[in-house]
C-alpha atoms as a PDB file:
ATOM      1  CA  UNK A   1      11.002  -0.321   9.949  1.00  0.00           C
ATOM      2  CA  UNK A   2       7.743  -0.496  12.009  1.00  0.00           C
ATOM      3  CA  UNK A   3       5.924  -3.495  10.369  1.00  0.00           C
ATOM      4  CA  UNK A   4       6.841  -5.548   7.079  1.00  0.00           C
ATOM      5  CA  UNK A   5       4.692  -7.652   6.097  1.00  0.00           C
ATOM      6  CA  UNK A   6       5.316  -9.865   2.737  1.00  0.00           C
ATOM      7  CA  UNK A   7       2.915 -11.982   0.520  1.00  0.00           C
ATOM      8  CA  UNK A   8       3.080 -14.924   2.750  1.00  0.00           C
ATOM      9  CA  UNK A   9       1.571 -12.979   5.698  1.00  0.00           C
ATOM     10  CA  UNK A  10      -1.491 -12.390   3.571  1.00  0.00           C
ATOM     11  CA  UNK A  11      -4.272 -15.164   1.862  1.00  0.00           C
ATOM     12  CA  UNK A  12      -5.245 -12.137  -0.627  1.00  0.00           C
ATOM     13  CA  UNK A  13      -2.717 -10.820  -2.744  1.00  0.00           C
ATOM     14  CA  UNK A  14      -2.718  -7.375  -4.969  1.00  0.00           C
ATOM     15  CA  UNK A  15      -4.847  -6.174  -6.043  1.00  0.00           C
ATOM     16  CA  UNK A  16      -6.934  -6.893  -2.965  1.00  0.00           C
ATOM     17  CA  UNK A  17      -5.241  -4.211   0.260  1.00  0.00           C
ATOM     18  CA  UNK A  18      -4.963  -7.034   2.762  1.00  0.00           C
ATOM     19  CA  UNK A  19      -0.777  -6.939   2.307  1.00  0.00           C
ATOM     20  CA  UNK A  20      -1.042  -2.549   3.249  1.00  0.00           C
ATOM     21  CA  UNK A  21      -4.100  -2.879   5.870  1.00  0.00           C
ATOM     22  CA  UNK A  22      -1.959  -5.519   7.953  1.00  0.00           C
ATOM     23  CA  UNK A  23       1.292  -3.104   7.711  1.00  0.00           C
ATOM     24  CA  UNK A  24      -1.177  -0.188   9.004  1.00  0.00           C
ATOM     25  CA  UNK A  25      -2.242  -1.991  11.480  1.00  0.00           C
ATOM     26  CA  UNK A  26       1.004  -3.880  12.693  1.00  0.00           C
ATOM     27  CA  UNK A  27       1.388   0.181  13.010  1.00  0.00           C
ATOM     28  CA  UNK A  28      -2.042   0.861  14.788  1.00  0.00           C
ATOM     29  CA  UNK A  29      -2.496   2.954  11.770  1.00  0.00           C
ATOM     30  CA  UNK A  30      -5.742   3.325   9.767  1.00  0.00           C
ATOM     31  CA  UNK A  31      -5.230   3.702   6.079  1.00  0.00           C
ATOM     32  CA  UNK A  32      -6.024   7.404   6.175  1.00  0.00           C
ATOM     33  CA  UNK A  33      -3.318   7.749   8.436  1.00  0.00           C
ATOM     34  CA  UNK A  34      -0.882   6.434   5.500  1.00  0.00           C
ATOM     35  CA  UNK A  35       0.694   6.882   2.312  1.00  0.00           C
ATOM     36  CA  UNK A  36       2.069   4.032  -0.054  1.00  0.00           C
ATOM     37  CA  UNK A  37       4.573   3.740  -2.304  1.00  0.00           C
ATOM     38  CA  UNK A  38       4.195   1.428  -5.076  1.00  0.00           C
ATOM     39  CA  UNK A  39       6.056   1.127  -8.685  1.00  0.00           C
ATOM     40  CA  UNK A  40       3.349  -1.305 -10.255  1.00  0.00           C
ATOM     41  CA  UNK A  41      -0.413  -1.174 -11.007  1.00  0.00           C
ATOM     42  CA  UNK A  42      -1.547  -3.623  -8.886  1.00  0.00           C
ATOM     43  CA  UNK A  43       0.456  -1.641  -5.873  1.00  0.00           C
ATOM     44  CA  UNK A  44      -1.511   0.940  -6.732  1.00  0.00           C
ATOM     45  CA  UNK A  45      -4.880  -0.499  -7.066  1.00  0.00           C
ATOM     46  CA  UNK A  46      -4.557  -2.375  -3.997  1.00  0.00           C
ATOM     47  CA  UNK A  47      -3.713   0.864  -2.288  1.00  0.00           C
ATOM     48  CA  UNK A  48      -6.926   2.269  -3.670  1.00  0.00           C
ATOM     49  CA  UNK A  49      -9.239  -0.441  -2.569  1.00  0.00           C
ATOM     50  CA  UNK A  50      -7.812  -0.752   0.918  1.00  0.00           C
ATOM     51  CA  UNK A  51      -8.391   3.373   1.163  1.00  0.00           C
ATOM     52  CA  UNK A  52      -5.182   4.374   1.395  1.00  0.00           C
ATOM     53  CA  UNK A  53      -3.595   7.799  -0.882  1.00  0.00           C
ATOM     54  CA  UNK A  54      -0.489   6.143  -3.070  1.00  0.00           C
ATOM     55  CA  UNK A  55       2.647   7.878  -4.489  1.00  0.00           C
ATOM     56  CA  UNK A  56       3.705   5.658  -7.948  1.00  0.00           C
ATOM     57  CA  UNK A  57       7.353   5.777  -7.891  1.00  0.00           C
ATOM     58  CA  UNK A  58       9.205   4.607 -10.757  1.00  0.00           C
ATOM     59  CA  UNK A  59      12.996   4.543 -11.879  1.00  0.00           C
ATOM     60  CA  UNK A  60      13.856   6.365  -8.198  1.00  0.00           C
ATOM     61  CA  UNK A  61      11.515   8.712  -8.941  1.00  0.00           C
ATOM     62  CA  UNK A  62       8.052   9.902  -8.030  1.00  0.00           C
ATOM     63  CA  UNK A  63       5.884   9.834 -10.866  1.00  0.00           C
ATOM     64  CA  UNK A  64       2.260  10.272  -9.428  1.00  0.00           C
ATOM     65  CA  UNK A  65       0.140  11.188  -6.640  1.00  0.00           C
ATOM     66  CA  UNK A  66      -2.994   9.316  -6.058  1.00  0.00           C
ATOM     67  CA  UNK A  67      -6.150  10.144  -3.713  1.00  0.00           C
ATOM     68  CA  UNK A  68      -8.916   8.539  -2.650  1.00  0.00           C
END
């Protein structure tokens, strides 16, 4: 792994993107240079509001592809 980065690294949690913008840039990665993977809602909305696309992923499969 590049970067990993847990909710102790972070004062905002999900929903906010602070957890995924750190990761990226741990990286030197902008979000649009990235793609999540999340398996819950808030994953997925704090993958939204940081800019980044998201892949839900759910019983080890993917389920949905979302843009921004």
């Amino acid at each position: 792994m590049d970067a990993v980065v847990t909710a102790e690294d972070v004062v905002n949690h999900k929903p906010a993107p602070d957890t995924f913008l750190k990761a990226a840039e741990q990286m030197g990665l902008t979000a649009d240079e990235c793609v999540v993977f999340e398996d819950g809602q808030l994953g997925i909305k704090a993958a939204h509001n940081g800019g980044f696309d998201c892949i839900e992923v759910a019983d080890g499969e993917f389920k949905k592809f979302y843009s921004v």
